[in-house]
Protein backbone atom coordinates (compact mmCIF):
# COMPACT_ATOMS: atom_id res chain seq x y z
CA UNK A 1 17.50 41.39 -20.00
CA UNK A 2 13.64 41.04 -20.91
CA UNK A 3 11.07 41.45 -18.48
CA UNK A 4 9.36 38.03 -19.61
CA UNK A 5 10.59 35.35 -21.62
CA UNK A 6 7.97 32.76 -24.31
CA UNK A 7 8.58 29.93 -23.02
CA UNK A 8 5.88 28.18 -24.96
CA UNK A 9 8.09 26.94 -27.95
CA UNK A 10 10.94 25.15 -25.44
CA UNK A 11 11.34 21.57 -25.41
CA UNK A 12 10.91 19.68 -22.47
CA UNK A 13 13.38 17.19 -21.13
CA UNK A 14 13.59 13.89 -22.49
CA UNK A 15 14.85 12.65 -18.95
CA UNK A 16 11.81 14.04 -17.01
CA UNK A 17 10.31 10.51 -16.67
CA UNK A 18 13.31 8.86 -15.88
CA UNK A 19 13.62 11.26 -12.99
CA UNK A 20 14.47 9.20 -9.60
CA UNK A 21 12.76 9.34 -6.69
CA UNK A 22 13.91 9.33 -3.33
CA UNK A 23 12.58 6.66 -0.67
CA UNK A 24 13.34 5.24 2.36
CA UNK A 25 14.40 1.73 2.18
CA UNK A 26 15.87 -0.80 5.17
CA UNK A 27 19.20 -2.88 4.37
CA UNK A 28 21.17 -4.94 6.15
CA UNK A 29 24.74 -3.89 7.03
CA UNK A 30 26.59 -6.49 5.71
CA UNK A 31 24.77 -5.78 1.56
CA UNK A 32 25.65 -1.89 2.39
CA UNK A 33 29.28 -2.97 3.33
CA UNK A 34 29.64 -4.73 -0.40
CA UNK A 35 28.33 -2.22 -1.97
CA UNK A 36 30.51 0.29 -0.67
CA UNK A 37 33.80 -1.86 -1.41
CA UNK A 38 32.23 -2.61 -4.99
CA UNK A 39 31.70 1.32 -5.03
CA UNK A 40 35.49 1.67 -3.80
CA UNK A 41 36.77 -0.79 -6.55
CA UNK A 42 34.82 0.89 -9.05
CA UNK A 43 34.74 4.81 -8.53
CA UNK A 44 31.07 4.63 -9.14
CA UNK A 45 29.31 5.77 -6.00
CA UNK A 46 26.94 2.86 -4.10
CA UNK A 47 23.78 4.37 -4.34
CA UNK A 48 24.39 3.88 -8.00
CA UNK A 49 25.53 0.78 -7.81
CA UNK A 50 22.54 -0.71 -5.95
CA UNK A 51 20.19 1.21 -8.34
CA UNK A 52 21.64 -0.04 -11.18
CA UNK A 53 21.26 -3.61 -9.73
CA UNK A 54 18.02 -3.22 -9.08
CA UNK A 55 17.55 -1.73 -12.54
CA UNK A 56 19.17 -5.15 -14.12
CA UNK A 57 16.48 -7.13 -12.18
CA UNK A 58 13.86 -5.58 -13.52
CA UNK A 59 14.32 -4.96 -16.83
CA UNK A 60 15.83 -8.50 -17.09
CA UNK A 61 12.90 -9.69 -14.83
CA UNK A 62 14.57 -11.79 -12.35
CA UNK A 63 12.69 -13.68 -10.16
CA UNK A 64 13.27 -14.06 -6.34
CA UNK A 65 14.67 -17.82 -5.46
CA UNK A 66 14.55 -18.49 -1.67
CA UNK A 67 14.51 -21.31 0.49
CA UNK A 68 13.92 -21.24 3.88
CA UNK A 69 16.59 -24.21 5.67
């Protein structure tokens, strides 16, 4: 084994701005609960599932329809 290694040449990953980042978010009980029976139905685990519903919206640039009754 070498004492140093040349690092210089290496190629850096192609994921490194995709990289996610971890933040504290509140949700209500009830979206958690679907998620977690969609992640159940699926195999794919819920944290996954809501990112890659968020991800949808904002590529696809949904826009936020309320109405207050």
């Amino acid at each position: 084994m070498r004492e140093e290694y040349d690092f210089s040449a290496a190629k850096r990953n192609p994921y490194a701005k995709k990289l996610k980042k971890q933040i504290t978010i509140n949700i209500d009980s009830d979206t958690i609960d679907y998620f977690r029976r969609e992640s159940d139905s699926t195999g794919i685990p819920y944290q996954t599932l809501i990112n890659l519903y968020l991800t949808d919206c904002a590529k696809n640039k949904k826009k936020l329809h309320m109405t207050w009754g």
